[in-house]
Protein backbone atom coordinates (compact mmCIF):
# COMPACT_ATOMS: atom_id res chain seq x y z
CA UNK A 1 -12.67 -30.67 44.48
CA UNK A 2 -12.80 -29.60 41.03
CA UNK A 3 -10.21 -29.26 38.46
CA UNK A 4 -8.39 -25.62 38.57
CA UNK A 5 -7.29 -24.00 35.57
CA UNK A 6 -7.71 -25.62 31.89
CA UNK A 7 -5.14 -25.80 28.65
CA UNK A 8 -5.97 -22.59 27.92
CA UNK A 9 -5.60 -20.70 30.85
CA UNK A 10 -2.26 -20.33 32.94
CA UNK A 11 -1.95 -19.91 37.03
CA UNK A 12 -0.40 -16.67 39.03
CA UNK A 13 -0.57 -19.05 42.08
CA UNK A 14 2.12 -21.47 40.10
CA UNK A 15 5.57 -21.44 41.09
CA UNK A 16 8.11 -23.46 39.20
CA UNK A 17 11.16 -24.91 40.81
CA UNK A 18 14.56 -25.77 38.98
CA UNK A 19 16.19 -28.59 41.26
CA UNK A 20 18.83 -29.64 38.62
CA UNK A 21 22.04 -29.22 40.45
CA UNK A 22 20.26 -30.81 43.88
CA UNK A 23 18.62 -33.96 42.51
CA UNK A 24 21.09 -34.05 39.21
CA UNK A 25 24.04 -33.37 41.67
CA UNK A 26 23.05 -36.98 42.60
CA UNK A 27 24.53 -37.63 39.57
CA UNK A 28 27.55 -36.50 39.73
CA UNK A 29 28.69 -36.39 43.29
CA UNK A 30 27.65 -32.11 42.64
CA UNK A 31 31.05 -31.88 40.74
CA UNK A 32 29.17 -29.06 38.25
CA UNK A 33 31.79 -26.42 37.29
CA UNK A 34 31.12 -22.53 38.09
CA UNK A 35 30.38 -21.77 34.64
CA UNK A 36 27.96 -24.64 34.23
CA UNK A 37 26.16 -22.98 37.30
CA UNK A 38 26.31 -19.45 36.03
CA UNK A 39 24.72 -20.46 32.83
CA UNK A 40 22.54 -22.57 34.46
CA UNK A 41 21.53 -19.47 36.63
CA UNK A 42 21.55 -17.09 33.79
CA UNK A 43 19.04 -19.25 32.23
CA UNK A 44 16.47 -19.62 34.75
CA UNK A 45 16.08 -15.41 35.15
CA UNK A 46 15.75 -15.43 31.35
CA UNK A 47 13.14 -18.43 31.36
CA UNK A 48 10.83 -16.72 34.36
CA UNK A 49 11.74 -19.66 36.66
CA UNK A 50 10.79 -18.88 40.39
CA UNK A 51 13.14 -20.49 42.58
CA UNK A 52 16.46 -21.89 41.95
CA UNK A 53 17.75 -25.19 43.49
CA UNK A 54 21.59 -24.91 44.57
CA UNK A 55 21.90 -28.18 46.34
CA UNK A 56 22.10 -29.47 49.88
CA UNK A 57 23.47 -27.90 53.13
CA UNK A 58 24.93 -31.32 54.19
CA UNK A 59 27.13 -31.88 57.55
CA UNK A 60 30.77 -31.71 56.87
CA UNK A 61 30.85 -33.90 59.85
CA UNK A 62 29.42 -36.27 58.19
CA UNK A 63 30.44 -36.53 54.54
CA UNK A 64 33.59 -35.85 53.40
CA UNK A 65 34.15 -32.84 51.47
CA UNK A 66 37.00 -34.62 48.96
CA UNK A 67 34.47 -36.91 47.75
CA UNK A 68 31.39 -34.44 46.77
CA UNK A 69 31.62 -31.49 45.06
CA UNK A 70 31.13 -27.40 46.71
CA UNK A 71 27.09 -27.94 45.94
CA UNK A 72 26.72 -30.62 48.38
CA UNK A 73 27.27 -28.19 51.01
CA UNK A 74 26.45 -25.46 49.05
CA UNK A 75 27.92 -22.15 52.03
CA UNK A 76 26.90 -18.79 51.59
CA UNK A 77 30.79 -17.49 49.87
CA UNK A 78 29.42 -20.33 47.38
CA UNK A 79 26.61 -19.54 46.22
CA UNK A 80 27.62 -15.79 45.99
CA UNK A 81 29.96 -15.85 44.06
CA UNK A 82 27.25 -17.10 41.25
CA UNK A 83 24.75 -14.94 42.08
CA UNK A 84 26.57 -11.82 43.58
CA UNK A 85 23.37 -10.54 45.79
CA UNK A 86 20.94 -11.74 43.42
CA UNK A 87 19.42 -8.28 42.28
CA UNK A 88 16.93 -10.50 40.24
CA UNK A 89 13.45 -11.69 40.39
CA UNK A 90 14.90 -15.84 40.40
CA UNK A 91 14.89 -16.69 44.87
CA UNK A 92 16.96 -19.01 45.78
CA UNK A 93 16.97 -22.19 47.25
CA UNK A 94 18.59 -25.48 49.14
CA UNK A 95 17.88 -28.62 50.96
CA UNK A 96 18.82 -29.60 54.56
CA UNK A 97 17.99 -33.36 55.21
CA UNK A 98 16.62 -34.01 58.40
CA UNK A 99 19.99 -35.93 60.29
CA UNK A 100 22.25 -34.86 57.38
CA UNK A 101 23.10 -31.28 58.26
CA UNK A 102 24.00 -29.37 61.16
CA UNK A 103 21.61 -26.77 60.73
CA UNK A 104 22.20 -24.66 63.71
CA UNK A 105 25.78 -23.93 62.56
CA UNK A 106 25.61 -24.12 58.84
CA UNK A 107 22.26 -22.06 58.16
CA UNK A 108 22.77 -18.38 59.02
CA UNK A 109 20.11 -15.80 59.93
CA UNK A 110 18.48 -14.74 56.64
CA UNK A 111 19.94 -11.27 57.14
CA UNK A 112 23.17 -12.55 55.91
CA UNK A 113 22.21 -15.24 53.54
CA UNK A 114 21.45 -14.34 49.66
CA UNK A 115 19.48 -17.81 50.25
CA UNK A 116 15.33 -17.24 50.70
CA UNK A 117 14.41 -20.82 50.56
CA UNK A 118 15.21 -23.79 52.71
CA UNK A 119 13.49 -27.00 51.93
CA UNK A 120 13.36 -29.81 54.46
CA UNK A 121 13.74 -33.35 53.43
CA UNK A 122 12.31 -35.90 55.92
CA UNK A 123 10.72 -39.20 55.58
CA UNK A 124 7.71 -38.92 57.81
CA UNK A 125 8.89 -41.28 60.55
CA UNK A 126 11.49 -37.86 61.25
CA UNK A 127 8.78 -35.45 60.96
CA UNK A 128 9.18 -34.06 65.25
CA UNK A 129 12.78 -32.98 63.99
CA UNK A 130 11.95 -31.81 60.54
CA UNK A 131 9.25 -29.84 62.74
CA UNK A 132 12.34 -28.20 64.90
CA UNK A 133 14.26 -27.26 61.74
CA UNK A 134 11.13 -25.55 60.03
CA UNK A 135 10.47 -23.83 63.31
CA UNK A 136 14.54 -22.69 63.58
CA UNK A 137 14.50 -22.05 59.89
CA UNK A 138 11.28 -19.96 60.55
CA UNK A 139 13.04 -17.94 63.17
CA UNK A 140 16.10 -17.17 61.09
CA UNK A 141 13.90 -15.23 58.46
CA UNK A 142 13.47 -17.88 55.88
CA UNK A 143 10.90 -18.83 53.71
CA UNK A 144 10.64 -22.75 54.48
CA UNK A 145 9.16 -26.06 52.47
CA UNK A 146 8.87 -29.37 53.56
CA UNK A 147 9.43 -32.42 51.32
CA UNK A 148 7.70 -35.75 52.84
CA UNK A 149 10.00 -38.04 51.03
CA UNK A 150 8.42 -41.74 49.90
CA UNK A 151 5.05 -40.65 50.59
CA UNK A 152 4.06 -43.82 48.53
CA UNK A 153 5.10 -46.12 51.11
CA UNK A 154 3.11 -44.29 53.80
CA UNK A 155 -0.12 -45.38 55.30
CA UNK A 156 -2.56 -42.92 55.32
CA UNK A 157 -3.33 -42.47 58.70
CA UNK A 158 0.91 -41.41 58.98
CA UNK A 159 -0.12 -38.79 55.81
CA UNK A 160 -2.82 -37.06 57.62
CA UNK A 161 -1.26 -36.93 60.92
CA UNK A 162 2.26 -35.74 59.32
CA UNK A 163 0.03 -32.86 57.51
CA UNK A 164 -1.46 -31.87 60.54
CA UNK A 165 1.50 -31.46 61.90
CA UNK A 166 3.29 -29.44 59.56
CA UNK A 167 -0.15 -27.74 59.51
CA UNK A 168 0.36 -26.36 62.98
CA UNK A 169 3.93 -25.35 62.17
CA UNK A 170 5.14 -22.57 60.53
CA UNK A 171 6.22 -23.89 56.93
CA UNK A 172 4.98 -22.62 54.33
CA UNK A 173 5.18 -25.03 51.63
CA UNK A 174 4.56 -28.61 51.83
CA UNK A 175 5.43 -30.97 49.23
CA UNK A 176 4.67 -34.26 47.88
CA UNK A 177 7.38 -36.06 46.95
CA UNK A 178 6.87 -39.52 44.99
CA UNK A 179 10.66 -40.44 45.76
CA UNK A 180 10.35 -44.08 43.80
CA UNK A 181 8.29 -43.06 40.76
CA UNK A 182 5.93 -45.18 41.67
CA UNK A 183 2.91 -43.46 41.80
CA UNK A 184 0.22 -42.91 38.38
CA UNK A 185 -1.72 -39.82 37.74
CA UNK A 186 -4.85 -41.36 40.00
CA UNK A 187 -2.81 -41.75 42.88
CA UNK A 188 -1.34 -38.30 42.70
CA UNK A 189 -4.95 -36.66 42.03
CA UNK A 190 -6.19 -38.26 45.51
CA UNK A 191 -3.22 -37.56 47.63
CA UNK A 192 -2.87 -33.60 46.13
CA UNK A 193 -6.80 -33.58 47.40
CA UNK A 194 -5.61 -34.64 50.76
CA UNK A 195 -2.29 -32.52 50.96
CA UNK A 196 -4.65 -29.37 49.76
CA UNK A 197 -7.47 -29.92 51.89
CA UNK A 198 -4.78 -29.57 55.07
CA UNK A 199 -3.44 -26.71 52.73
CA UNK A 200 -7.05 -24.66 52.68
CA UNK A 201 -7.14 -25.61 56.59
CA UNK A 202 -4.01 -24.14 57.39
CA UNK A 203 -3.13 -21.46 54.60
CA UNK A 204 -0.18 -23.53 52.94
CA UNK A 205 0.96 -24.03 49.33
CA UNK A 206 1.45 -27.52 48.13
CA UNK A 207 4.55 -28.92 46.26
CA UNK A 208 5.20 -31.98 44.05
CA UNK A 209 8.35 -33.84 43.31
CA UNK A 210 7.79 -36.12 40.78
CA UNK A 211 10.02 -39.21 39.72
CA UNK A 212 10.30 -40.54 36.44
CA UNK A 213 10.91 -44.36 37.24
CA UNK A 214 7.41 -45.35 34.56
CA UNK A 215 7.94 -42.26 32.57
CA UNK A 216 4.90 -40.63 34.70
CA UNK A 217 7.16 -37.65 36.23
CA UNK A 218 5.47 -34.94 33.49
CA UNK A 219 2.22 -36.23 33.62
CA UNK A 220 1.91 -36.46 37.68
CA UNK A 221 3.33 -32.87 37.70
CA UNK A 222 0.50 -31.85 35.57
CA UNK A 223 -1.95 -33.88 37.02
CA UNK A 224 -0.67 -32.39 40.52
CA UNK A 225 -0.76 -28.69 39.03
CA UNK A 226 -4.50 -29.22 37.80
CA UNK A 227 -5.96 -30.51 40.75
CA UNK A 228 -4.43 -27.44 42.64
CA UNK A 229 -0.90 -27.85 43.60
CA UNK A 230 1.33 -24.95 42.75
CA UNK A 231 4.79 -24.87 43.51
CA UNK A 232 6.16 -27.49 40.14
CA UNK A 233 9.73 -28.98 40.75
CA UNK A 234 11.77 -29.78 37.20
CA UNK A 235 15.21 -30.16 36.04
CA UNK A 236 16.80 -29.30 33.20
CA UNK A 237 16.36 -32.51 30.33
CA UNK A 238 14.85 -34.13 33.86
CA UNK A 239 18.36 -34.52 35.68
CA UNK A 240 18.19 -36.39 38.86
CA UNK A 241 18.60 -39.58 40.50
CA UNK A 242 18.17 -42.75 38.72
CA UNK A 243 14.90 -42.21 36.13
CA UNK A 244 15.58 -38.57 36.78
CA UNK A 245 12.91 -35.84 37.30
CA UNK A 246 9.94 -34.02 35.65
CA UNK A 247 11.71 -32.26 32.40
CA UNK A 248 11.90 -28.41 32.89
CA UNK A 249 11.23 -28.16 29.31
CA UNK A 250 8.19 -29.93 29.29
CA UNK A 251 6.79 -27.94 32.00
CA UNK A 252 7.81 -25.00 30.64
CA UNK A 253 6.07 -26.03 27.34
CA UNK A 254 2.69 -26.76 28.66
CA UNK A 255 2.61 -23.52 31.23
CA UNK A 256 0.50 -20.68 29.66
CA UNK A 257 1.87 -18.03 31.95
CA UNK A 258 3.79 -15.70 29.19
CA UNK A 259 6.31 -15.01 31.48
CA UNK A 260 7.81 -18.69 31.11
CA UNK A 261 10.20 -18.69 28.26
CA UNK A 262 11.21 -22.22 26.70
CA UNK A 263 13.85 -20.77 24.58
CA UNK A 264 16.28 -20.11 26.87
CA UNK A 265 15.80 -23.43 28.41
CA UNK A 266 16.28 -25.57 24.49
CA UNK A 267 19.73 -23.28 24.27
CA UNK A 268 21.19 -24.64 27.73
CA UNK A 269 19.88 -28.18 27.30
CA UNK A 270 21.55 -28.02 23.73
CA UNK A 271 24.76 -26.28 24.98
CA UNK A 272 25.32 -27.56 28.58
CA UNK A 273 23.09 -30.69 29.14
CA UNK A 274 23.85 -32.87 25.63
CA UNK A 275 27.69 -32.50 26.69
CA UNK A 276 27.02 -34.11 30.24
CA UNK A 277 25.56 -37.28 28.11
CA UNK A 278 28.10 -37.72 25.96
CA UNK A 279 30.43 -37.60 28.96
CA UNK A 280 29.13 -40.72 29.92
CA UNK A 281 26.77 -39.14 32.76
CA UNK A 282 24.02 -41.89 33.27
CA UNK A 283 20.33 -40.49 34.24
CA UNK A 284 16.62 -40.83 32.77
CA UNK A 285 14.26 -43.71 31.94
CA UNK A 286 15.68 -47.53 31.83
CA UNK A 287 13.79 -50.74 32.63
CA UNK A 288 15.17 -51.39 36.19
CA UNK A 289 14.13 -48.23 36.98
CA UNK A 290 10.72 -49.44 35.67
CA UNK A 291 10.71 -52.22 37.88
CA UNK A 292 11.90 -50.67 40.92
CA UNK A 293 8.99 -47.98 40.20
CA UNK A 294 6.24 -50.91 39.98
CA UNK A 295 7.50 -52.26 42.92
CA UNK A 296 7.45 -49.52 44.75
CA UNK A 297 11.37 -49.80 46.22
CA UNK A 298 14.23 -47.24 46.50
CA UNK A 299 15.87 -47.19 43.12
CA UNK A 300 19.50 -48.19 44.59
CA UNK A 301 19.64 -51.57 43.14
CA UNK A 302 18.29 -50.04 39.76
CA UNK A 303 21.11 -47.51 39.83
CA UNK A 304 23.85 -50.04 40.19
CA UNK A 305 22.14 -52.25 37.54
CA UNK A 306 22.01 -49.31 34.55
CA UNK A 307 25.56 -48.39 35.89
CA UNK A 308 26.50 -51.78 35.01
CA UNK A 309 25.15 -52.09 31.34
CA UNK A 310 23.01 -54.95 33.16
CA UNK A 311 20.65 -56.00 30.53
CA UNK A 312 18.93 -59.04 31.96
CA UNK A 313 15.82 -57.46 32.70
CA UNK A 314 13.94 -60.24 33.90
CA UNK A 315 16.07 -61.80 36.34
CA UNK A 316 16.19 -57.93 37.68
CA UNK A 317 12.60 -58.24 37.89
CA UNK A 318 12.56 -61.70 39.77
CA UNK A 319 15.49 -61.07 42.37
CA UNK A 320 13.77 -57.45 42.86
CA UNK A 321 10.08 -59.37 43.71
CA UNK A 322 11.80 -61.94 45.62
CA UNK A 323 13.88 -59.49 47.83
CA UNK A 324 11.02 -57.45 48.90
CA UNK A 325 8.21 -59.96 49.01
């Protein structure tokens, strides 16, 4: 499969995806103020962003709605009242995790939702019920992604039959998702052939969510986006969980499309993102997210070590190996 596109040349097929307030909302319990998320949305129309992230439709049921703020749930009222009907050319998106959300009651028909995207999050042992959601989701008018989370810890028999599943189904965007930031540009050149050769099969776009646990997240996305994967997720200064996310800026620097705009993206990092870090919220590259990267591990004892100012790297490193050998 040979490369597609080169430096100088720029890709209609390439959508980019802004998933700052879902993965940075990780952050910050999704307690992002309305203005922050007006500017926020203001910014992506002006920058030619494709699809905008709002957060997840989690189960009220099962998290507590005192404890998170209105964009871990992210209803319809919500979400209009920051976009109004969204008379722009920005669609708009959110995540249901498989077993996390109560889809049948919290996801209305698309006729009277402003949202056009719903991306499914399942690790690939969950893919028969992240099949029923896409095929619900389907039903109720929407556009409809799915995000096999961890991928890196999957063997590849579980990869090809999971793609051939979602193959068959009716999504319409499936995404690799290297949850731990484990994974180098090699890796992600090898597994984008596989995910696009189901893609071809079946007429699907391909995704990537990239981590930035070894400071790879901008480099996979690239690698991803020249080996023919389309639909780019970024945040804003890379905002996300632990080591944080491909930056949007970067992305939006190397894209040759003219309708990307980087200026508008500088102004709100400058204006809305800087302020966040000086508030003391923690995200972006630190050593135990290194390790938990290299060792290919959920970054949840990494989180509570930078949390902690814990600066003994190397015994990280040793009770990490010895916990998972």
């Amino acid at each position: 499969m040979e490369r597609k596109g080169d430096l100088m040349s720029f890709r209609p097929d390439i959508k980019v995806v802004d998933a700052t307030i879902r993965d940075g909302g990780l952050v910050n319990n999704f307690f992002f103020d309305d203005e922050f998320i007006k500017e926020l949305y203001k910014t992506n129309v002006n920058a030619g962003v494709d699809y905008m992230e709002f957060g997840y439709k989690a189960s009220k049921d099962m998290f507590d709605v005192n404890e998170f703020g209105k964009w871990k749930f992210c209803d319809e009222e919500s979400i209009r009242d920051i976009v109004g009907e969204n008379n722009t050319d920005l669609k708009i998106c959110v995540m249901a995790d498989v077993g996390r959300t109560d889809f049948k009651r919290d996801i209305p028909p698309k006729k009277d939702s402003v949202v056009d995207l719903i991306r499914i999050a399942t690790y690939i042992h969950q893919m028969p019920a992240a099949i029923e959601m896409i095929e619900y989701c389907h039903e109720m008018g929407y556009e409809t992604s799915c995000n096999i989370m961890a991928v890196s810890t999957a063997t590849e028999k579980n990869i090809n039959q999971a793609l051939e599943l979602l193959g068959q189904s009716p999504v319409d965007i499936i995404y690799l998702v290297d949850s731990y930031g484990s994974l180098y540009p090699e890796q992600i050149n090898e597994l984008s052939k596989v995910y696009l050769e189901k893609a071809y099969k079946y007429g699907k776009k391909i995704g990537i969510h990239a981590h930035n646990n070894q400071q790879l997240a901008f480099a996979n996305t690239i690698e991803a986006a020249s080996t023919g994967v389309s639909y780019l997720d970024a945040t804003m200064m890379g905002m996300g969980r632990g080591a944080g996310n491909c930056p949007m800026e970067a992305i939006l620097g190397f894209l040759k499309n003219p309708k990307f705009k980087i200026l508008p993206v500088l102004k709100f990092v400058q204006n809305r993102m800087l302020p966040l870090k000086e508030q003391g919220l923690k995200w972006g590259y630190d050593i135990p997210y290194l390790v938990t990267g290299i060792l290919n591990v959920h970054p949840r004892t990494a989180i509570a070590a930078v949390k902690d100012n814990d600066k003994d790297y190397a015994g990280f490193y040793t009770a990490t190996w010895d916990r998972e050998a």
